[in-house]
PDB file of N, CA and C in Angstrom:
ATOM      1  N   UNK A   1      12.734  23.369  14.143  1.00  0.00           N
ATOM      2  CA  UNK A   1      12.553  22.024  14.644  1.00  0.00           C
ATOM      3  C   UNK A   1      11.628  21.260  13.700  1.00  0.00           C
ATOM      4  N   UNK A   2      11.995  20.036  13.464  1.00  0.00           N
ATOM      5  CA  UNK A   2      11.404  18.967  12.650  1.00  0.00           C
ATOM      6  C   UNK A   2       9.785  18.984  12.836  1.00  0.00           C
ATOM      7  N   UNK A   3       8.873  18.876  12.530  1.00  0.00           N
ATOM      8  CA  UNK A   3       7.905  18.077  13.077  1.00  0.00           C
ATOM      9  C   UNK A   3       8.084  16.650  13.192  1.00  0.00           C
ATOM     10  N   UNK A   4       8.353  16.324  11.833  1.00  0.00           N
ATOM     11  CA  UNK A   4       8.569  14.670  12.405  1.00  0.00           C
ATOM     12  C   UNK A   4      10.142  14.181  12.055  1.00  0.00           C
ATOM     13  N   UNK A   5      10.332  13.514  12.851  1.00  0.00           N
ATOM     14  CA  UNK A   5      11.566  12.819  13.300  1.00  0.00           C
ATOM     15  C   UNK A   5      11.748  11.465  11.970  1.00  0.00           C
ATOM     16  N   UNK A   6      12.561  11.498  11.276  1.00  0.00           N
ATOM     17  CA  UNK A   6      12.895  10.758  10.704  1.00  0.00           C
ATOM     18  C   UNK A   6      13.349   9.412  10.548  1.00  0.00           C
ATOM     19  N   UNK A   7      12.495   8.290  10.129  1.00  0.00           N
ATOM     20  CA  UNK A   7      12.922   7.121  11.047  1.00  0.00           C
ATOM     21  C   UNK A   7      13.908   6.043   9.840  1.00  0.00           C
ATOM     22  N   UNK A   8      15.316   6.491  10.501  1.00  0.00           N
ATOM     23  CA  UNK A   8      16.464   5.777   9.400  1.00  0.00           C
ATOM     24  C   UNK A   8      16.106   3.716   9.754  1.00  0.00           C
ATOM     25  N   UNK A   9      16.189   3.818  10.672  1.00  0.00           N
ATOM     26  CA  UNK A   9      16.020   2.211  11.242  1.00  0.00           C
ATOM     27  C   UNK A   9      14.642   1.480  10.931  1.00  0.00           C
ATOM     28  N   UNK A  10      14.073   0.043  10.346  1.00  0.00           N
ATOM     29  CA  UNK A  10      13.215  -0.237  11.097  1.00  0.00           C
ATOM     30  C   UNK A  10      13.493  -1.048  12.286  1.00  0.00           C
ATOM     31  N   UNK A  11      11.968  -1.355  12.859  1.00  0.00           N
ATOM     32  CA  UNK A  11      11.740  -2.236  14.036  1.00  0.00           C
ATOM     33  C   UNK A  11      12.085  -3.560  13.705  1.00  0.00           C
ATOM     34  N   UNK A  12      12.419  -4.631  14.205  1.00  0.00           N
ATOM     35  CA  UNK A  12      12.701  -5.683  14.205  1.00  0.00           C
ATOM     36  C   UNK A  12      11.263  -6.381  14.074  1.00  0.00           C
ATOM     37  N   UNK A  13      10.518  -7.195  13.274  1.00  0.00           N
ATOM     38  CA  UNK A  13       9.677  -7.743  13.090  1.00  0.00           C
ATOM     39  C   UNK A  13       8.567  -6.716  12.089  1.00  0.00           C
ATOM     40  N   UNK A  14       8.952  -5.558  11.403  1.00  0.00           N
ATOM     41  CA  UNK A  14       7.945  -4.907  11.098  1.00  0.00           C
ATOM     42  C   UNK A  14       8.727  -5.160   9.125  1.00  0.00           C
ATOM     43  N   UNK A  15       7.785  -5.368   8.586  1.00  0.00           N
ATOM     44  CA  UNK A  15       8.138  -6.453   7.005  1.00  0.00           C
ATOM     45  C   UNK A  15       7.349  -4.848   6.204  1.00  0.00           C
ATOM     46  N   UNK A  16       7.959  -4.813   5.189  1.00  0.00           N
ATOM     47  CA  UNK A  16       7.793  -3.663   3.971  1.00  0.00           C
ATOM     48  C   UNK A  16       8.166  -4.778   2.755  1.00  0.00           C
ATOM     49  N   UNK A  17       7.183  -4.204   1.725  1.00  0.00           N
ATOM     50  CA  UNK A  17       7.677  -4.680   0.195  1.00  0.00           C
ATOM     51  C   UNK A  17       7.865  -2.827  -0.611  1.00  0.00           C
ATOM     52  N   UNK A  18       9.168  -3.566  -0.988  1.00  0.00           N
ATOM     53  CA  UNK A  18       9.560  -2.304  -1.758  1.00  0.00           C
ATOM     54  C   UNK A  18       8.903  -2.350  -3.380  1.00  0.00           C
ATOM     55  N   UNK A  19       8.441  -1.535  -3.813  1.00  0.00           N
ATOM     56  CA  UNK A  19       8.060  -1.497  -5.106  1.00  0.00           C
ATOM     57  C   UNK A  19       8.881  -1.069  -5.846  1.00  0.00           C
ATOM     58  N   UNK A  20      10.203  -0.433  -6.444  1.00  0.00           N
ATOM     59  CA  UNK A  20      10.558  -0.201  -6.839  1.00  0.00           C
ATOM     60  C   UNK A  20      11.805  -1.638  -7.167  1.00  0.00           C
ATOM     61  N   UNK A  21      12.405  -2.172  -6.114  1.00  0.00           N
ATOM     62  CA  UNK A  21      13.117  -3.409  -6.100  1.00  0.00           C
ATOM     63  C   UNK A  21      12.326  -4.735  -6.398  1.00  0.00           C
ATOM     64  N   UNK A  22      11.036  -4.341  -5.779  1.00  0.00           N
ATOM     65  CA  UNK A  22       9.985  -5.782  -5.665  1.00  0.00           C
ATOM     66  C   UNK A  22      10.658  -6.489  -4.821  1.00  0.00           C
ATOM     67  N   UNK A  23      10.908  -6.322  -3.898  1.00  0.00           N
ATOM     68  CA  UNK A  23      11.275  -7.448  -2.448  1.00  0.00           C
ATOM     69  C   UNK A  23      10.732  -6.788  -1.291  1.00  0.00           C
ATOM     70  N   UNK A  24      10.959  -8.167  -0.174  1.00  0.00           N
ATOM     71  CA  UNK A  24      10.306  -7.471   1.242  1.00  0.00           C
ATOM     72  C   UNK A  24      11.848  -7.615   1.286  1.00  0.00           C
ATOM     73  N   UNK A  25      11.344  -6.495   2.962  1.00  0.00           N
ATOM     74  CA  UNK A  25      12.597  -6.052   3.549  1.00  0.00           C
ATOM     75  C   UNK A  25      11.983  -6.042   4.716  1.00  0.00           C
ATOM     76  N   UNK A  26      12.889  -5.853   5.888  1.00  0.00           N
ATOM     77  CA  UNK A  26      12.836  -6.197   7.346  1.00  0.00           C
ATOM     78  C   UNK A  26      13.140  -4.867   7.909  1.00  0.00           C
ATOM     79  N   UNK A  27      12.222  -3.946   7.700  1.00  0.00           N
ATOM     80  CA  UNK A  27      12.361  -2.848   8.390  1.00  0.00           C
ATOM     81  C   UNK A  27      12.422  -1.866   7.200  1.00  0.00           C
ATOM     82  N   UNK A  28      12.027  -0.489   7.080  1.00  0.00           N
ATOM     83  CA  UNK A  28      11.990  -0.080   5.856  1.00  0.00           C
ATOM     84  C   UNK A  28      13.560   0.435   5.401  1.00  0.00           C
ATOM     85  N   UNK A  29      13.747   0.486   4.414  1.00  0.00           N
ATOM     86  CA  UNK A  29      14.841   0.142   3.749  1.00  0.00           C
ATOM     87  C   UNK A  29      14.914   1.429   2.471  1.00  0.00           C
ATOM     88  N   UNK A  30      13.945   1.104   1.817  1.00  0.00           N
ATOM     89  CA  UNK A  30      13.345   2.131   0.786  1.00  0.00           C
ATOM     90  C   UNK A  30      12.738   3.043   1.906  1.00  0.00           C
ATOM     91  N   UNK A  31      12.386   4.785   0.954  1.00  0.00           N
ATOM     92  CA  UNK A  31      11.888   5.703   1.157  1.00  0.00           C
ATOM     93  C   UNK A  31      10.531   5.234   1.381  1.00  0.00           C
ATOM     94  N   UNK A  32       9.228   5.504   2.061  1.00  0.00           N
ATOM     95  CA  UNK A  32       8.001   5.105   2.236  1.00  0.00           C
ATOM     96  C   UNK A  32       7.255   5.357   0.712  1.00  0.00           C
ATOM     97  N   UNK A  33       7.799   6.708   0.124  1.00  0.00           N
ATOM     98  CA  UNK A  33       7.004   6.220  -1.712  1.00  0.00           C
ATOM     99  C   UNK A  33       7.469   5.374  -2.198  1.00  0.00           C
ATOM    100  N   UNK A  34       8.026   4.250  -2.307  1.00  0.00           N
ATOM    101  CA  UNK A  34       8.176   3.496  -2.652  1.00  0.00           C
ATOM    102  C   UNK A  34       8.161   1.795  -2.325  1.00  0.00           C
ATOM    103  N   UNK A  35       7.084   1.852  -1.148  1.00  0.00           N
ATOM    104  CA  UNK A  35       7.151   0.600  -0.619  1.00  0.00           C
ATOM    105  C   UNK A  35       5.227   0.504   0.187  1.00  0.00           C
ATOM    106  N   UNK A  36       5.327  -0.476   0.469  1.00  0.00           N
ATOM    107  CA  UNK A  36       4.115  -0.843   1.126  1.00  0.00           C
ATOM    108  C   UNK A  36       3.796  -1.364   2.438  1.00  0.00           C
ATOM    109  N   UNK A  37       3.436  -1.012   3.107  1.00  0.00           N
ATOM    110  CA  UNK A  37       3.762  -1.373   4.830  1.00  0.00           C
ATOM    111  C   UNK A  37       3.903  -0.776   6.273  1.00  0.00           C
ATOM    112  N   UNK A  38       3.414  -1.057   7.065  1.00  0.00           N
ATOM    113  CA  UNK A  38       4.632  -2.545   7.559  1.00  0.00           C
ATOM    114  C   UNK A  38       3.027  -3.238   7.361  1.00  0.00           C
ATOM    115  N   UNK A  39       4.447  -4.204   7.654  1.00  0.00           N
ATOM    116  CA  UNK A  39       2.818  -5.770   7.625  1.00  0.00           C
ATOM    117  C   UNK A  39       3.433  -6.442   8.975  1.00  0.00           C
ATOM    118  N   UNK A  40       2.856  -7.156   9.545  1.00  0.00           N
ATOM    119  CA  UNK A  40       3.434  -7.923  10.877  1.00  0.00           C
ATOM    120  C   UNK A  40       4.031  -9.343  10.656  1.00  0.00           C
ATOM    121  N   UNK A  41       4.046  -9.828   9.036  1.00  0.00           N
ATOM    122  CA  UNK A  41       5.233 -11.469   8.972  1.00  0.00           C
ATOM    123  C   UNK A  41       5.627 -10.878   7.526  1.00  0.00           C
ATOM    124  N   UNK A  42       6.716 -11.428   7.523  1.00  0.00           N
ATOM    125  CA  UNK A  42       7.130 -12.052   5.611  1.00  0.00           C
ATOM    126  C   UNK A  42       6.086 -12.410   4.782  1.00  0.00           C
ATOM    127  N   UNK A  43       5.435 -13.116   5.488  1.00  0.00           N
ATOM    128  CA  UNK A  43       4.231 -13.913   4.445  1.00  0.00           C
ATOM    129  C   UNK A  43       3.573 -12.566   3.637  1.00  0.00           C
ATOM    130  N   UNK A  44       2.817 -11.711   4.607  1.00  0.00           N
ATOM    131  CA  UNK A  44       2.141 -10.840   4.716  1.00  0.00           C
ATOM    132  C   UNK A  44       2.939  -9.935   3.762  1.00  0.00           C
ATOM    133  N   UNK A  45       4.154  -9.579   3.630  1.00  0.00           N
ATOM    134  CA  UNK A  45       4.506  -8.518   2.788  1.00  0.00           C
ATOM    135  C   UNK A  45       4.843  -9.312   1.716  1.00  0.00           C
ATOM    136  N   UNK A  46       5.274 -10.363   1.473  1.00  0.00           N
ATOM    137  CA  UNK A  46       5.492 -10.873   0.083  1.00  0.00           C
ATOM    138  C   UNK A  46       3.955 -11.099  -0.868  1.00  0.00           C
ATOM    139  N   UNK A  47       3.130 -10.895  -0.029  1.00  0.00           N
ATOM    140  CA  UNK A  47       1.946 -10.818  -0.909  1.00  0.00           C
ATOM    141  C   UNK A  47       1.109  -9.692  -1.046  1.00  0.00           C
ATOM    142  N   UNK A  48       2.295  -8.304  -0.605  1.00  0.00           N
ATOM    143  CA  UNK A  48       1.816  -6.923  -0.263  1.00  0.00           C
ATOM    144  C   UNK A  48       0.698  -7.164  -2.178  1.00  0.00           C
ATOM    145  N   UNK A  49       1.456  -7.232  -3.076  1.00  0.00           N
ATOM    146  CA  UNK A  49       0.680  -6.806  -4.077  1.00  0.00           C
ATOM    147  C   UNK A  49      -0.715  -7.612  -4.601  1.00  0.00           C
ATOM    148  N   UNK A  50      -0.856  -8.829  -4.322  1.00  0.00           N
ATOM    149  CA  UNK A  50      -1.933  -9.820  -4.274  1.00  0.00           C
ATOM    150  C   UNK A  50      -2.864  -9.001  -3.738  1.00  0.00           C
ATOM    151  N   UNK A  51      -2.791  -8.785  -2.629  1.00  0.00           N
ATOM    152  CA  UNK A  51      -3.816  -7.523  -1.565  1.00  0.00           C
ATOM    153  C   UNK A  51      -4.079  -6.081  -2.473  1.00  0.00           C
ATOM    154  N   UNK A  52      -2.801  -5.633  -2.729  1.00  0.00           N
ATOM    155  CA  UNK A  52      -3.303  -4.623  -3.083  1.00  0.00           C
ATOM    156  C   UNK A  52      -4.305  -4.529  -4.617  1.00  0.00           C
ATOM    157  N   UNK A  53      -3.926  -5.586  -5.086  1.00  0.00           N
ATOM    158  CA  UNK A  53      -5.273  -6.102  -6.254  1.00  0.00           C
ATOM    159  C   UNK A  53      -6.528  -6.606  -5.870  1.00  0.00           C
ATOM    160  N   UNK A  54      -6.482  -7.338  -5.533  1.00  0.00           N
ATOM    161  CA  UNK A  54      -7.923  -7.265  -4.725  1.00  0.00           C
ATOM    162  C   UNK A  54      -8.413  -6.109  -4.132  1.00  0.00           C
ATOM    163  N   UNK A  55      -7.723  -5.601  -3.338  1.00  0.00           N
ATOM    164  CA  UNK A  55      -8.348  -4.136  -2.653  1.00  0.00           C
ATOM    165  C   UNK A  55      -9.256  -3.490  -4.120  1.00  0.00           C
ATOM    166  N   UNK A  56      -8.204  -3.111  -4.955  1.00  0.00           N
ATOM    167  CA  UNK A  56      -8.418  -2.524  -5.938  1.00  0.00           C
ATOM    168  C   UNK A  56      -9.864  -2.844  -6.810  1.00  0.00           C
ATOM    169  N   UNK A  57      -9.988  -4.588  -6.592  1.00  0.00           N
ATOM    170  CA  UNK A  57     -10.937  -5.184  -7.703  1.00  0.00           C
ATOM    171  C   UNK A  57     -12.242  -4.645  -6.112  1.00  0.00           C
ATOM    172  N   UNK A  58     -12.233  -4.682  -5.714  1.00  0.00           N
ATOM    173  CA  UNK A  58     -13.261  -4.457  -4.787  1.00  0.00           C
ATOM    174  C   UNK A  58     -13.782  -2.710  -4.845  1.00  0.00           C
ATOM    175  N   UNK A  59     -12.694  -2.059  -4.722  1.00  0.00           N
ATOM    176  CA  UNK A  59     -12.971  -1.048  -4.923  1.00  0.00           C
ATOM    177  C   UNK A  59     -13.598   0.053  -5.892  1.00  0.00           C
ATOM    178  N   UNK A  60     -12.710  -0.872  -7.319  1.00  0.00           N
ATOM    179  CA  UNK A  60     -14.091  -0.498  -8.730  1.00  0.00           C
ATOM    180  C   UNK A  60     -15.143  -1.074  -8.566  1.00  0.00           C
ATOM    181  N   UNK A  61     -15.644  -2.181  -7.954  1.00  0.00           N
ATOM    182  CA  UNK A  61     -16.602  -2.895  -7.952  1.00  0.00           C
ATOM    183  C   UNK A  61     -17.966  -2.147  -6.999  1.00  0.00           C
ATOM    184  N   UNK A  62     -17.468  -1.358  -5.986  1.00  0.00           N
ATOM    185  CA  UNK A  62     -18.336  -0.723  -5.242  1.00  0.00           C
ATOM    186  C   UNK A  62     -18.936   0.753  -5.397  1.00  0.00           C
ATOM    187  N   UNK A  63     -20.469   0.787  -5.589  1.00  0.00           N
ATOM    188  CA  UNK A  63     -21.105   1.638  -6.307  1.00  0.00           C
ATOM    189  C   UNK A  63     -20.731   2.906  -5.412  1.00  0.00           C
ATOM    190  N   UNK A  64     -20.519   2.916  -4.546  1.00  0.00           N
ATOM    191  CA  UNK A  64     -20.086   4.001  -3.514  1.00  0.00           C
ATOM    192  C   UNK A  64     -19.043   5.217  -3.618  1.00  0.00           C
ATOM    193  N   UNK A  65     -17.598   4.692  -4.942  1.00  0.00           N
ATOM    194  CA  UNK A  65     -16.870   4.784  -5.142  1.00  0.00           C
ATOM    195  C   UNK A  65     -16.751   5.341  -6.390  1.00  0.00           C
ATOM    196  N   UNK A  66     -18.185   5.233  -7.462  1.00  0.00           N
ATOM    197  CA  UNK A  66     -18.316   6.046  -8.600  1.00  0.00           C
ATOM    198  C   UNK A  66     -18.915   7.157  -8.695  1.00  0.00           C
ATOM    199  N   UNK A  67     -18.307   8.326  -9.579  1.00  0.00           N
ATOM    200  CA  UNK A  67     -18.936   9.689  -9.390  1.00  0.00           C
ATOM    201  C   UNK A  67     -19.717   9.273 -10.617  1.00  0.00           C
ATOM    202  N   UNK A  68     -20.135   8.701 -11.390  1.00  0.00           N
ATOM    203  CA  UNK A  68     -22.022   9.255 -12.219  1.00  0.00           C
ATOM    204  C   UNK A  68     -23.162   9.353 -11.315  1.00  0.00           C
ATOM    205  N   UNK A  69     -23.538  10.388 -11.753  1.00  0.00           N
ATOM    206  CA  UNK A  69     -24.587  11.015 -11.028  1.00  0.00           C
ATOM    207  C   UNK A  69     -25.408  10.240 -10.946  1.00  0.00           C
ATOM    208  N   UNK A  70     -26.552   9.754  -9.864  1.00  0.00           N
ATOM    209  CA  UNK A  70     -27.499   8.850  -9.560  1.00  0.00           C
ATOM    210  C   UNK A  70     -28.056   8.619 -10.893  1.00  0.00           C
ATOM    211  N   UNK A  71     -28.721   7.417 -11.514  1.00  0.00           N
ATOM    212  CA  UNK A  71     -29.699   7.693 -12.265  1.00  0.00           C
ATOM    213  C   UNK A  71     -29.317   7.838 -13.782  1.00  0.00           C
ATOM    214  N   UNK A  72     -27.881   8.501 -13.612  1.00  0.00           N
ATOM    215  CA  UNK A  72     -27.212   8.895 -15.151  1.00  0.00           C
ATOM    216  C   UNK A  72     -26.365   7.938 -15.731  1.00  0.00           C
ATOM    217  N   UNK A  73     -25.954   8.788 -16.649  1.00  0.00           N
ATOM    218  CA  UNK A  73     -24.762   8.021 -17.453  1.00  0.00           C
ATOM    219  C   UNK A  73     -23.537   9.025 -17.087  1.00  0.00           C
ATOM    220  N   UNK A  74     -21.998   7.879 -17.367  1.00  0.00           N
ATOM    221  CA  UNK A  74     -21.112   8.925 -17.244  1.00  0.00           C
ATOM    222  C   UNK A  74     -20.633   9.517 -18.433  1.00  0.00           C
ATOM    223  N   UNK A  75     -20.163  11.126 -18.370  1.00  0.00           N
ATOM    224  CA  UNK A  75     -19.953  11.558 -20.198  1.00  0.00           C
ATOM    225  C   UNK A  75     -18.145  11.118 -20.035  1.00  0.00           C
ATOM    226  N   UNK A  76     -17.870  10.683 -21.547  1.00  0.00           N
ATOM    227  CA  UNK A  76     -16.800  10.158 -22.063  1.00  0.00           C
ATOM    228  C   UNK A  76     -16.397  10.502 -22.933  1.00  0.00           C
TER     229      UNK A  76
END
């Protein structure tokens, strides 16, 4: 028996951007490696990648998130 149940359909109102095509889609469409989502409008997934850059610029940006050791330098 499965553990998880495979979901061929999406929901009606649930928006994915596929990365591999670069479009949203209305329910996932693409395999989940290859897409981003769900988001709850169109708007929201057509700007899946805008978000995910920012996420990103925030995320190098936060000292929390780098392994050099307190105090040190990192070796390169």
């Amino acid at each position: 028996m499965a553990l998880f149940k495979k979901r061929t359909a999406g929901k009606p109102g649930e928006w994915f951007y596929c990365l591999v095509h670069k479009k949203v889609e209305e329910g996932p469409e693409c395999p989940a490696k290859d897409r981003f989502g769900p988001y709850a409008s169109r708007q929201e997934a057509q700007h899946a990648m805008d978000t995910a850059r920012e996420r990103n610029l925030e995320w190098e940006n936060d000292p929390r998130w780098h392994d050099a050791p307190a105090g040190g330098t990192e070796e390169g």
